[in-house]
PDB file of N, CA and C in Angstrom:
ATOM      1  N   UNK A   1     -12.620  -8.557 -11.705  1.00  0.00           N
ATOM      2  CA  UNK A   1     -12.217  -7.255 -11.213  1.00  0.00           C
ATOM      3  C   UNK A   1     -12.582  -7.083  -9.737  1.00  0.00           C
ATOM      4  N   UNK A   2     -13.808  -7.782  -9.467  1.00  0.00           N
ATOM      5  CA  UNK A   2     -13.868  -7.587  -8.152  1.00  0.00           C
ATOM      6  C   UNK A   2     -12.458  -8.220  -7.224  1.00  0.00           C
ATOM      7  N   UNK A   3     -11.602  -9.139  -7.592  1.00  0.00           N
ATOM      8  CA  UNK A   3     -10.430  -9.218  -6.452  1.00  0.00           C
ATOM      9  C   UNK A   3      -9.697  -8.876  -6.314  1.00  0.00           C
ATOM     10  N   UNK A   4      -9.785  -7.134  -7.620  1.00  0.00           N
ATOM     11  CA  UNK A   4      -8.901  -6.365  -7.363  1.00  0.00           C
ATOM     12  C   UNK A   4      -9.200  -5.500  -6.416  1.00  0.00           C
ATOM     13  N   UNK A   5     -10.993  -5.143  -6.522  1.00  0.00           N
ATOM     14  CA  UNK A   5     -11.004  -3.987  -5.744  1.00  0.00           C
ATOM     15  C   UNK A   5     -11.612  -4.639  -4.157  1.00  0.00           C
ATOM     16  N   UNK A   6     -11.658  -6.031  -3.685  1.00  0.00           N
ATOM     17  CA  UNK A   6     -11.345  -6.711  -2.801  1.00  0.00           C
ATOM     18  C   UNK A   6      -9.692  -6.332  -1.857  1.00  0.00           C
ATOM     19  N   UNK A   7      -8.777  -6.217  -2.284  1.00  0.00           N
ATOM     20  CA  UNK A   7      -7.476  -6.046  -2.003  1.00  0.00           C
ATOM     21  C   UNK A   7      -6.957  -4.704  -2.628  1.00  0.00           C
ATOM     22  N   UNK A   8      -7.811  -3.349  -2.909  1.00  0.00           N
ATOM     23  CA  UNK A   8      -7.450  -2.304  -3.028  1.00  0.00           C
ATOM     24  C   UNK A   8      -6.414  -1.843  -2.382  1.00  0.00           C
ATOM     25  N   UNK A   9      -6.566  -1.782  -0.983  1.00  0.00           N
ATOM     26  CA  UNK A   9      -5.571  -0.985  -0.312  1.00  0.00           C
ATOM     27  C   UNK A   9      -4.114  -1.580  -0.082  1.00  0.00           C
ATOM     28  N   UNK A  10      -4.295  -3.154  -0.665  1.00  0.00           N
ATOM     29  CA  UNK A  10      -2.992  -3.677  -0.222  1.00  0.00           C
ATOM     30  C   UNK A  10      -2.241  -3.354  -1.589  1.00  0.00           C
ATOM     31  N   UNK A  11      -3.011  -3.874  -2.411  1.00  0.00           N
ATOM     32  CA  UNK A  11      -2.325  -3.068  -3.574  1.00  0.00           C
ATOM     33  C   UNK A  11      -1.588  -1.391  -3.891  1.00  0.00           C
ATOM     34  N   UNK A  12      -2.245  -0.464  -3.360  1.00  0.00           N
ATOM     35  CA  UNK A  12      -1.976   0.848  -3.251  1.00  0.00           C
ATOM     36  C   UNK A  12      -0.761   1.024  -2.276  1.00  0.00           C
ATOM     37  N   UNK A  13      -0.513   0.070  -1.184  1.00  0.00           N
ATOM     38  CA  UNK A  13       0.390   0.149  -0.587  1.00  0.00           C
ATOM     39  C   UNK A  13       1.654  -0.346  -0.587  1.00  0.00           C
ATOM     40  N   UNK A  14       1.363  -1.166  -1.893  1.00  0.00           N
ATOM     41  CA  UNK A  14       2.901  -1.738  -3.009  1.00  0.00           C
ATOM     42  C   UNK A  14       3.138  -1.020  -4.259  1.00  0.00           C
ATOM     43  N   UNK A  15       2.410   0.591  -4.058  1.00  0.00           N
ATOM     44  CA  UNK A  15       2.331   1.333  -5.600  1.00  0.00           C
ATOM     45  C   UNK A  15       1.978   0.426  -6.895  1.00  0.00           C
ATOM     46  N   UNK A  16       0.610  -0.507  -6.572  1.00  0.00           N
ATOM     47  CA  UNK A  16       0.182  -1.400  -7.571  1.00  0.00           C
ATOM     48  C   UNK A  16      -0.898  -0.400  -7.897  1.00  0.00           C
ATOM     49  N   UNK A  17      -0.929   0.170  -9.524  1.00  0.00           N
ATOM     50  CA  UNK A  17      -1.940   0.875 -10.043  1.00  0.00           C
ATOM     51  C   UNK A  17      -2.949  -0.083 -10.939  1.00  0.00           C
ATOM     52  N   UNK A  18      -3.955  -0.279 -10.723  1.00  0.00           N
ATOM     53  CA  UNK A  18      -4.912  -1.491 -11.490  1.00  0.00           C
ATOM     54  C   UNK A  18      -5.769  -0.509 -12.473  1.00  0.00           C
ATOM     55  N   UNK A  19      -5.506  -0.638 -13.562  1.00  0.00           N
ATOM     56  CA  UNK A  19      -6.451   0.134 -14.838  1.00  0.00           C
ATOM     57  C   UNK A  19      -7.059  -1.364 -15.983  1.00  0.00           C
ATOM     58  N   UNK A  20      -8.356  -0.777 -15.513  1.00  0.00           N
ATOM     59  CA  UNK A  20      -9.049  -1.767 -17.232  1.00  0.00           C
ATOM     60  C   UNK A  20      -8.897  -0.701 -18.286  1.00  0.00           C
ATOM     61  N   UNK A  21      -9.534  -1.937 -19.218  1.00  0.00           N
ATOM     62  CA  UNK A  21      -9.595  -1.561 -20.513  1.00  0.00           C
ATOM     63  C   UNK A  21     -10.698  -1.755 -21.448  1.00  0.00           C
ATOM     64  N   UNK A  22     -11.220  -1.476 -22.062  1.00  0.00           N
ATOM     65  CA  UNK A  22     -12.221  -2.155 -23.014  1.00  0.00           C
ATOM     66  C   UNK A  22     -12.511  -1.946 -24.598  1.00  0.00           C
ATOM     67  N   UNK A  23     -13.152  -3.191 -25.078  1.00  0.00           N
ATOM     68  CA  UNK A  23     -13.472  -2.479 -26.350  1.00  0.00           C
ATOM     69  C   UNK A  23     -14.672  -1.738 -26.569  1.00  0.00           C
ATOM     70  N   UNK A  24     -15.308  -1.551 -25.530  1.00  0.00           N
ATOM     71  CA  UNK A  24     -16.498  -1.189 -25.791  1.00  0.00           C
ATOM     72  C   UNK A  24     -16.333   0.545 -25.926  1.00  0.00           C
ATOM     73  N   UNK A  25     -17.376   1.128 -26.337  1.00  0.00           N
ATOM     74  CA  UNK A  25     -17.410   2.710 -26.483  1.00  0.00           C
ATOM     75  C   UNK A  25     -17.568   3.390 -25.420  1.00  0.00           C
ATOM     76  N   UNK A  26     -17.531   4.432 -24.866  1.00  0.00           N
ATOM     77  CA  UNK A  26     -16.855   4.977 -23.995  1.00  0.00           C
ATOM     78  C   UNK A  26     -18.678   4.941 -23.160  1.00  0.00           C
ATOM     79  N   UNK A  27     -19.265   5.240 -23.535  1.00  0.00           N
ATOM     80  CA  UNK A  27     -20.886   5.345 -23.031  1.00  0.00           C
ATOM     81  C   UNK A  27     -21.008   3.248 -22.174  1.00  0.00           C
ATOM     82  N   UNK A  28     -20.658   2.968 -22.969  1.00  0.00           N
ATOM     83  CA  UNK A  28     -20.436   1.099 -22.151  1.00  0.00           C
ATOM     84  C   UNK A  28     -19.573   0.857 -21.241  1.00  0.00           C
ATOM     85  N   UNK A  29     -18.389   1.235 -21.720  1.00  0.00           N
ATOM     86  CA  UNK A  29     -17.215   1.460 -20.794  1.00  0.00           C
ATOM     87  C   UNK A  29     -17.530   1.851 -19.518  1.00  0.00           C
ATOM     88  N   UNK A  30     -17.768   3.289 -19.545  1.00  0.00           N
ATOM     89  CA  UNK A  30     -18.453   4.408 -18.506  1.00  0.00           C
ATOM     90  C   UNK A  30     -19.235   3.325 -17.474  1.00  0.00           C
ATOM     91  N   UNK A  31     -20.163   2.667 -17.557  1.00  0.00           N
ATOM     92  CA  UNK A  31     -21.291   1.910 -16.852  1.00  0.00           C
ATOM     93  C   UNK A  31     -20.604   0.488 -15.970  1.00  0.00           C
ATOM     94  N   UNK A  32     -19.336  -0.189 -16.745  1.00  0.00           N
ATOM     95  CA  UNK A  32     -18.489  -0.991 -15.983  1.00  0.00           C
ATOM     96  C   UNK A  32     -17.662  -0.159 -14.785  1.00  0.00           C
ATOM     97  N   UNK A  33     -17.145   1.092 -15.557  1.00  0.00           N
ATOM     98  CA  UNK A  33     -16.312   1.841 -14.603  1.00  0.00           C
ATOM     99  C   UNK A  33     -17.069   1.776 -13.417  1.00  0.00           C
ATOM    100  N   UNK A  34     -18.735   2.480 -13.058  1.00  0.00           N
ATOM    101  CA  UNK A  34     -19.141   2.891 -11.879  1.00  0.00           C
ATOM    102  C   UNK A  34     -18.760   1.340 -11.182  1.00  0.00           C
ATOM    103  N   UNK A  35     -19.305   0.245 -11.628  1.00  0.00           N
ATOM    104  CA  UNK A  35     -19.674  -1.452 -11.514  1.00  0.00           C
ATOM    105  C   UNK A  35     -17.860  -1.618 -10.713  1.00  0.00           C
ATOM    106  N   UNK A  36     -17.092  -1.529 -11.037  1.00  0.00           N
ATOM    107  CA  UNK A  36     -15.887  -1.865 -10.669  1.00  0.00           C
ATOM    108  C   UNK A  36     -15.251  -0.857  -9.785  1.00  0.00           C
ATOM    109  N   UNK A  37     -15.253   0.676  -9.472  1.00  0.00           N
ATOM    110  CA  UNK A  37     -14.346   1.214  -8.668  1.00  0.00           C
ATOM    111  C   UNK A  37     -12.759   1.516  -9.251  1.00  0.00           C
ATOM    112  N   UNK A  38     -12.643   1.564 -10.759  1.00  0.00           N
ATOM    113  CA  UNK A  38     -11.077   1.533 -11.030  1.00  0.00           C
ATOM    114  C   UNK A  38     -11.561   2.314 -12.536  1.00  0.00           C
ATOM    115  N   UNK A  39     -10.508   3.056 -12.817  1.00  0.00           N
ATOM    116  CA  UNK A  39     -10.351   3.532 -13.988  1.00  0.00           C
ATOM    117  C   UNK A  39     -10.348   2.439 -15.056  1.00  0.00           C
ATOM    118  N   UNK A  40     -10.986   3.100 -16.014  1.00  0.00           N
ATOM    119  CA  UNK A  40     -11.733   2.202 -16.508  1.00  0.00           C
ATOM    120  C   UNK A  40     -11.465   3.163 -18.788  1.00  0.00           C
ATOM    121  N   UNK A  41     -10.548   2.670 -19.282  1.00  0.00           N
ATOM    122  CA  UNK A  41     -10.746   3.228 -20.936  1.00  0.00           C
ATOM    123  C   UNK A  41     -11.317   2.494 -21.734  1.00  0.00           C
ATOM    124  N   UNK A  42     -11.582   3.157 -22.721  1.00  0.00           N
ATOM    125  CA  UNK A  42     -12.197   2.203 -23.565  1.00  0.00           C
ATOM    126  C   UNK A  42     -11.884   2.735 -25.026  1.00  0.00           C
ATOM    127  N   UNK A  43     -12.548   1.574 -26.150  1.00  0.00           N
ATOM    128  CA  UNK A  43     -12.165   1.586 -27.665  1.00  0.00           C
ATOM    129  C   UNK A  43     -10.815   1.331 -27.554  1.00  0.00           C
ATOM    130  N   UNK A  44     -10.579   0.261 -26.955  1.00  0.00           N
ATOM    131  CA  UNK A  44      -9.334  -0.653 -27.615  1.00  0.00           C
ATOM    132  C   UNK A  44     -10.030  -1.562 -28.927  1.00  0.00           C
ATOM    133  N   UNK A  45      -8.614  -1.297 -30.000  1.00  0.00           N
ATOM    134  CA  UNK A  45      -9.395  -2.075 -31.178  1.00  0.00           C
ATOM    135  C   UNK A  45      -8.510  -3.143 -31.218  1.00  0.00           C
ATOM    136  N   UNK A  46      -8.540  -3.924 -32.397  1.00  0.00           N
ATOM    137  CA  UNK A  46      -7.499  -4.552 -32.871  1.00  0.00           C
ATOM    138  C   UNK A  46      -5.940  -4.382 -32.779  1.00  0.00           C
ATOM    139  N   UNK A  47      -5.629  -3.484 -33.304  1.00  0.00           N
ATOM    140  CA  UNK A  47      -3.771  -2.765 -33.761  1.00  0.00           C
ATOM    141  C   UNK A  47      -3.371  -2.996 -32.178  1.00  0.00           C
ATOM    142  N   UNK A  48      -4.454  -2.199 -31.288  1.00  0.00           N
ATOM    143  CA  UNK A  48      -4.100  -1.739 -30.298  1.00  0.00           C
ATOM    144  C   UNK A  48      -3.602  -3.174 -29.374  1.00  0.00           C
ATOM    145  N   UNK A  49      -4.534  -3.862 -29.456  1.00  0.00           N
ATOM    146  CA  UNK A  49      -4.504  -5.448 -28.307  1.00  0.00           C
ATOM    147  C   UNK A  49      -3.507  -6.220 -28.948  1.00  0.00           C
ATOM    148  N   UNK A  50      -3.479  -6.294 -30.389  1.00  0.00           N
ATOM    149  CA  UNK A  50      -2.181  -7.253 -31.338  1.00  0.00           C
ATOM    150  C   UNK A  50      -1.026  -6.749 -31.011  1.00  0.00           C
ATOM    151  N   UNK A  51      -0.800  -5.517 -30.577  1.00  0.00           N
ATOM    152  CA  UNK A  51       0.795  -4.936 -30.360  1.00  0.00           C
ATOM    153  C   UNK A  51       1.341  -4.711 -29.085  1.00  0.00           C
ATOM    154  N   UNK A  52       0.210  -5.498 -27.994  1.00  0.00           N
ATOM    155  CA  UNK A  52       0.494  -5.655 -26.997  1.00  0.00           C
ATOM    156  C   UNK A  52       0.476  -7.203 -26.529  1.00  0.00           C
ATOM    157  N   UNK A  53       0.756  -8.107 -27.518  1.00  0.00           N
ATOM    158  CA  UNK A  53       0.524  -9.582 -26.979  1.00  0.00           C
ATOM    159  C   UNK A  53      -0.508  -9.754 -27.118  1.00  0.00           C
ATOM    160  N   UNK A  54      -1.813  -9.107 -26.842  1.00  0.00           N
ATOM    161  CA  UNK A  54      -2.735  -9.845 -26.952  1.00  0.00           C
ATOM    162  C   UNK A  54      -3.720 -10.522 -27.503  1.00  0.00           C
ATOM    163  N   UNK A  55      -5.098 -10.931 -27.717  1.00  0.00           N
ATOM    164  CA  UNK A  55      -6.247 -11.431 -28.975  1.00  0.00           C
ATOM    165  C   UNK A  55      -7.324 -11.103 -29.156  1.00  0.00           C
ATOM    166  N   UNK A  56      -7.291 -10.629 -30.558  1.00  0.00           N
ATOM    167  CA  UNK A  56      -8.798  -9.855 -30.658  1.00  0.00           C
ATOM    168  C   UNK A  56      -9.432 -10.705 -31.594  1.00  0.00           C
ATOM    169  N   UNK A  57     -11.026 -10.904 -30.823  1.00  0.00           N
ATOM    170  CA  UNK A  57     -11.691 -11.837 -31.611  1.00  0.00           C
ATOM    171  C   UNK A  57     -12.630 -10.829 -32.806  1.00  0.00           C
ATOM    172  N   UNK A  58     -11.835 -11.725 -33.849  1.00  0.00           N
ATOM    173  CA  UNK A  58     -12.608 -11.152 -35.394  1.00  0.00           C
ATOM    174  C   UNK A  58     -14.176 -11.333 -35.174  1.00  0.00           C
ATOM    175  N   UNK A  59     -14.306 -12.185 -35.364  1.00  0.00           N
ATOM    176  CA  UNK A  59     -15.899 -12.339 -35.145  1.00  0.00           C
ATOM    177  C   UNK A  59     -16.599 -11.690 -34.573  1.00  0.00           C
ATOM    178  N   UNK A  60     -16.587 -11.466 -33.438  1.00  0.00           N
ATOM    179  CA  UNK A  60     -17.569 -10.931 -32.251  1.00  0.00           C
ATOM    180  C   UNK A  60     -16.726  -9.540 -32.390  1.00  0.00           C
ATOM    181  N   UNK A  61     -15.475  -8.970 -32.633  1.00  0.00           N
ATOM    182  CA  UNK A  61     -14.698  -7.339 -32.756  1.00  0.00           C
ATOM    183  C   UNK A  61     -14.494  -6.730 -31.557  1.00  0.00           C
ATOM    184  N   UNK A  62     -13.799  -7.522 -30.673  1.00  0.00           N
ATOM    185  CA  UNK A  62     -13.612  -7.374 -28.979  1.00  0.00           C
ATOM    186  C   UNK A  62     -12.052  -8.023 -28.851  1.00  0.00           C
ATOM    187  N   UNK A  63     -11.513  -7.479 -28.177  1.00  0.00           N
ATOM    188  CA  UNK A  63      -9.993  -7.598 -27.727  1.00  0.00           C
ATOM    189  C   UNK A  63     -10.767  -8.911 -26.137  1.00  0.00           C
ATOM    190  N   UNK A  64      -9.957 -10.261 -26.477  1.00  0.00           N
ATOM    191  CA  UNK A  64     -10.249 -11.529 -25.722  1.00  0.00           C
ATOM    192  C   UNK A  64      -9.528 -10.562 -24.298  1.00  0.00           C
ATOM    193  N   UNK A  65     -10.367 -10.909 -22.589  1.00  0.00           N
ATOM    194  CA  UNK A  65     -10.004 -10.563 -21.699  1.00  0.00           C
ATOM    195  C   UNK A  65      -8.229 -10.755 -21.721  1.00  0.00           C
ATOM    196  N   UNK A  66      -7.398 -10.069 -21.571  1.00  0.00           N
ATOM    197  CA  UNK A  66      -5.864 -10.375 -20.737  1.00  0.00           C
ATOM    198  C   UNK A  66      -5.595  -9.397 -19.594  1.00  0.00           C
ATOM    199  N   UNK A  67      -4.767  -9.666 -19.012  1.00  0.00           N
ATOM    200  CA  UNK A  67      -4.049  -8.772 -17.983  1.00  0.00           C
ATOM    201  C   UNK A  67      -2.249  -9.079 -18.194  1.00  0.00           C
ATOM    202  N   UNK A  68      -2.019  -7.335 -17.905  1.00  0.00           N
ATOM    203  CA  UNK A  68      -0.884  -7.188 -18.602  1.00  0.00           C
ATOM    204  C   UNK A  68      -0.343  -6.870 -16.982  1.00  0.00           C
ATOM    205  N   UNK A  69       1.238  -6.835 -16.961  1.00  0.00           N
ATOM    206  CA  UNK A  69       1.191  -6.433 -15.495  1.00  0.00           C
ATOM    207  C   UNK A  69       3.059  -5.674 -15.690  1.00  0.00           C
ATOM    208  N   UNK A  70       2.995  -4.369 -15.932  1.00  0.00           N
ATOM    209  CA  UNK A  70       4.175  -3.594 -16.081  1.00  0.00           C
ATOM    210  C   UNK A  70       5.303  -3.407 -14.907  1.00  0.00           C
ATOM    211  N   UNK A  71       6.579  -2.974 -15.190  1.00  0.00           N
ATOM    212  CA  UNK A  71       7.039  -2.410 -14.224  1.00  0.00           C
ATOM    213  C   UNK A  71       6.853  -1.221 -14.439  1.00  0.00           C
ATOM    214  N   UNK A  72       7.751  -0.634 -13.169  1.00  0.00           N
ATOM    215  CA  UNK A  72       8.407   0.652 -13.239  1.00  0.00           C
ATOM    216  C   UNK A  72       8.359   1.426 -14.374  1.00  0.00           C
ATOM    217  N   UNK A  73       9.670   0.957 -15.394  1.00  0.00           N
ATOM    218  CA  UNK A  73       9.848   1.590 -16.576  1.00  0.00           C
ATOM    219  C   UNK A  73       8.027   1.236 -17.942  1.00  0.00           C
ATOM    220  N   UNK A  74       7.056   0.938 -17.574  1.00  0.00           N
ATOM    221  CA  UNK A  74       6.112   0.596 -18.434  1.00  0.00           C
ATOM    222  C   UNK A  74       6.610  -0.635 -19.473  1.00  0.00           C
ATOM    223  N   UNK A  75       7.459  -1.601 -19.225  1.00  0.00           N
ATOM    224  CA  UNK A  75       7.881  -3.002 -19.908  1.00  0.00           C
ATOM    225  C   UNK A  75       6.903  -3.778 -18.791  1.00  0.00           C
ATOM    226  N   UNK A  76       6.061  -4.436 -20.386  1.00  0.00           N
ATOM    227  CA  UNK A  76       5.304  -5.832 -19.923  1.00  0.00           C
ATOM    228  C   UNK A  76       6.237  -6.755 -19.654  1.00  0.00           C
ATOM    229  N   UNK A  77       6.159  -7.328 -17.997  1.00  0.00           N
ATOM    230  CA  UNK A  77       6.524  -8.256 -17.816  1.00  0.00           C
ATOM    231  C   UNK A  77       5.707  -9.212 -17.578  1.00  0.00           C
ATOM    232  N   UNK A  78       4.851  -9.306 -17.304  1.00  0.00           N
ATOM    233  CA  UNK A  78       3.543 -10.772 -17.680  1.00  0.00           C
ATOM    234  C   UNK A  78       2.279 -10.263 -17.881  1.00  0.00           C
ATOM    235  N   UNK A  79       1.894 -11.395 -19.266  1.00  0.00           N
ATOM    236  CA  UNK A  79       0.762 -10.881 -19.780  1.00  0.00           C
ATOM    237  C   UNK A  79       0.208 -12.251 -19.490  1.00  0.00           C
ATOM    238  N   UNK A  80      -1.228 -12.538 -19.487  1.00  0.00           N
ATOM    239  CA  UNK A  80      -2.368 -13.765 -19.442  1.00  0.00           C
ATOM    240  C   UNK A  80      -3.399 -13.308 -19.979  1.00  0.00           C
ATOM    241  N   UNK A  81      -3.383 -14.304 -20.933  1.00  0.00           N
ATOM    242  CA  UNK A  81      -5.214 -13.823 -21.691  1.00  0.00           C
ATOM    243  C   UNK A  81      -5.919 -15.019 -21.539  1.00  0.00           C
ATOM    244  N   UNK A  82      -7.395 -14.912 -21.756  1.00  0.00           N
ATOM    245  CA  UNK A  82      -8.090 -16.042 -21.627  1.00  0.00           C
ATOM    246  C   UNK A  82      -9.249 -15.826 -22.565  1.00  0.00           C
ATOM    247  N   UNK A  83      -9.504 -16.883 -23.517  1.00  0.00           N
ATOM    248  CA  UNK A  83     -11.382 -16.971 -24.101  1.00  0.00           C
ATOM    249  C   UNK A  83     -12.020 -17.304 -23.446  1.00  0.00           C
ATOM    250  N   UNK A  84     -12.088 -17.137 -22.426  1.00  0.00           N
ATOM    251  CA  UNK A  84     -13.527 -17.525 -21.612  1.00  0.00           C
ATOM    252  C   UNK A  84     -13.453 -17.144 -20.203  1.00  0.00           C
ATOM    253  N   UNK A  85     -14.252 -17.193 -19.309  1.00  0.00           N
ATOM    254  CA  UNK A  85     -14.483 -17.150 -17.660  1.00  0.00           C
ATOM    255  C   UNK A  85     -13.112 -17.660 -17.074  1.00  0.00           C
ATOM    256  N   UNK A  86     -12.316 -18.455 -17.088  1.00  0.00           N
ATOM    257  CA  UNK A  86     -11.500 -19.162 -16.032  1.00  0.00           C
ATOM    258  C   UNK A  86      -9.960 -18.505 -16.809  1.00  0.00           C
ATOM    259  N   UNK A  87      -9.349 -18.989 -16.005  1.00  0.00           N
ATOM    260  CA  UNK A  87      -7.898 -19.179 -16.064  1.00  0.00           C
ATOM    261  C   UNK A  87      -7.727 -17.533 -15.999  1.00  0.00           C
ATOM    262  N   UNK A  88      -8.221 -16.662 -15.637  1.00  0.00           N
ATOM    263  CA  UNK A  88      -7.680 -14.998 -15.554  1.00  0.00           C
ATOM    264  C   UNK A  88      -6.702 -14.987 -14.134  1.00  0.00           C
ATOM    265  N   UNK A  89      -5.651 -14.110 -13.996  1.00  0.00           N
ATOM    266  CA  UNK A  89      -5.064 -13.624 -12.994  1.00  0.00           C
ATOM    267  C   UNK A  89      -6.117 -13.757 -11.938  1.00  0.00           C
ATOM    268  N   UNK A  90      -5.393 -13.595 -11.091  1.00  0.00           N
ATOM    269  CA  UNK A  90      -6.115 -13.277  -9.377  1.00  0.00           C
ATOM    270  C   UNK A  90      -5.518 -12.272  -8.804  1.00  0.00           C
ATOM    271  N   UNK A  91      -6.123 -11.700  -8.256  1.00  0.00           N
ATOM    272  CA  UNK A  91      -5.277 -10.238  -7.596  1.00  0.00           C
ATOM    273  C   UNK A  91      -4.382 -10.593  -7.022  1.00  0.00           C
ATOM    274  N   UNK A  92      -4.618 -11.470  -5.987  1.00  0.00           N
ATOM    275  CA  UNK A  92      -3.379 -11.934  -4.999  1.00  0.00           C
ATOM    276  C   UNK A  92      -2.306 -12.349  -5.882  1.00  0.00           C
ATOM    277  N   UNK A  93      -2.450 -13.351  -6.550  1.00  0.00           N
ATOM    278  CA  UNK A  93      -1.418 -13.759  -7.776  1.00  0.00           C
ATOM    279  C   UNK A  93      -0.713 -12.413  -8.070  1.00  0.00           C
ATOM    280  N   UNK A  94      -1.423 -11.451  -8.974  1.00  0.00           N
ATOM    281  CA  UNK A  94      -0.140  -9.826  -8.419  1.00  0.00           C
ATOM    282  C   UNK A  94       0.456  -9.619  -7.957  1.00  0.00           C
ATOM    283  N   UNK A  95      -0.220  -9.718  -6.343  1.00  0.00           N
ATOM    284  CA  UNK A  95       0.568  -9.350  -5.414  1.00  0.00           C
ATOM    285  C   UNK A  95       1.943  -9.867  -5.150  1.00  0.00           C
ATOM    286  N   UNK A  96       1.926 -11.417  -5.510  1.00  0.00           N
ATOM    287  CA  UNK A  96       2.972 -12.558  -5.112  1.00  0.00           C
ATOM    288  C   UNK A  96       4.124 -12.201  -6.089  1.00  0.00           C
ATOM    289  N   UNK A  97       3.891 -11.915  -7.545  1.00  0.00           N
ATOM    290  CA  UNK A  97       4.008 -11.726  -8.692  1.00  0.00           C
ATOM    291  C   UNK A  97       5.312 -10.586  -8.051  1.00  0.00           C
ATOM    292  N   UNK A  98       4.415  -9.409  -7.989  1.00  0.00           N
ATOM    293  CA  UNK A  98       5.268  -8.250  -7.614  1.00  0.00           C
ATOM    294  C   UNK A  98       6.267  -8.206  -6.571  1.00  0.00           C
ATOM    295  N   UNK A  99       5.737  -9.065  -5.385  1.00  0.00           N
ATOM    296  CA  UNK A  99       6.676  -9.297  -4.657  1.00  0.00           C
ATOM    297  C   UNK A  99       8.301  -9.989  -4.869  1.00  0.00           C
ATOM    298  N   UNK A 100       7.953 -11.132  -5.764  1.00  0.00           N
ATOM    299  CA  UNK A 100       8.599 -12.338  -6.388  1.00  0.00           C
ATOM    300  C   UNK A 100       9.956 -11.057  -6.943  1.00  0.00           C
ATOM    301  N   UNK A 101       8.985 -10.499  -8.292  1.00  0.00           N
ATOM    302  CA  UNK A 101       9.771  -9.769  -9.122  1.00  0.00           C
ATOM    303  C   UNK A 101      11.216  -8.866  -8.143  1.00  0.00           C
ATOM    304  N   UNK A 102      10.474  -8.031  -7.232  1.00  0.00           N
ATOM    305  CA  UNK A 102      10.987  -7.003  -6.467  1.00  0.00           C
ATOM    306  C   UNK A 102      12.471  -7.440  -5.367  1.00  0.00           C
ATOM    307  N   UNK A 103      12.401  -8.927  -4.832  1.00  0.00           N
ATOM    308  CA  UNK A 103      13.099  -9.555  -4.590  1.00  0.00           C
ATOM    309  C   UNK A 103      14.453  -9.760  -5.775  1.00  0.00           C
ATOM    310  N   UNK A 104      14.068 -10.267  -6.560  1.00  0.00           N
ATOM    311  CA  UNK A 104      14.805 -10.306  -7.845  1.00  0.00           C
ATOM    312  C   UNK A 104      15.909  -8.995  -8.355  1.00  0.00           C
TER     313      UNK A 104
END
């Protein structure tokens, strides 16, 4: 999250809105929000992450990190999830992303 709020303003100036999410309860949630600078919800469960593409780990009862990245009309047009530290989006990657799309 930090290379989102690294490239805040360039984002804001392509009407790129960056919102997390979490499974955690809103009192956990709350404490990342200050940590990051971005709106920040929480108590995503299961139903919620499965009907959006994404993976929620049974075991541990946490929706696996993804980033979803909408248009206009709120249609996911690319989603990336990851189990672990690596392979997540990069902000800039967005940026290119959105640009790419907008051309199109």
């Amino acid at each position: 999250m930090d290379g989102f709020r690294a490239i805040k303003q360039e984002l804001e100036n392509r009407n790129i809105t960056v919102v997390a999410a979490s499974s955690d309860p809103q009192d956990k949630a709350g404490e990342m929000a200050s940590n990051i600078d971005l709106p920040v919800g929480f108590g995503v469960n299961q139903e919620m992450i499965e009907s959006l593409g994404g993976y929620w780990q049974a075991t541990r009862q946490f929706a696996q990190p993804a980033e979803f990245l909408l248009d206009p009309s709120n249609k996911i047009v690319q989603l990336s999830y990851s189990d672990g530290p690596l392979a997540r989006t990069e902000a800039a990657d967005v940026i290119k992303l959105v640009d790419h799309l907008s051309k199109s």
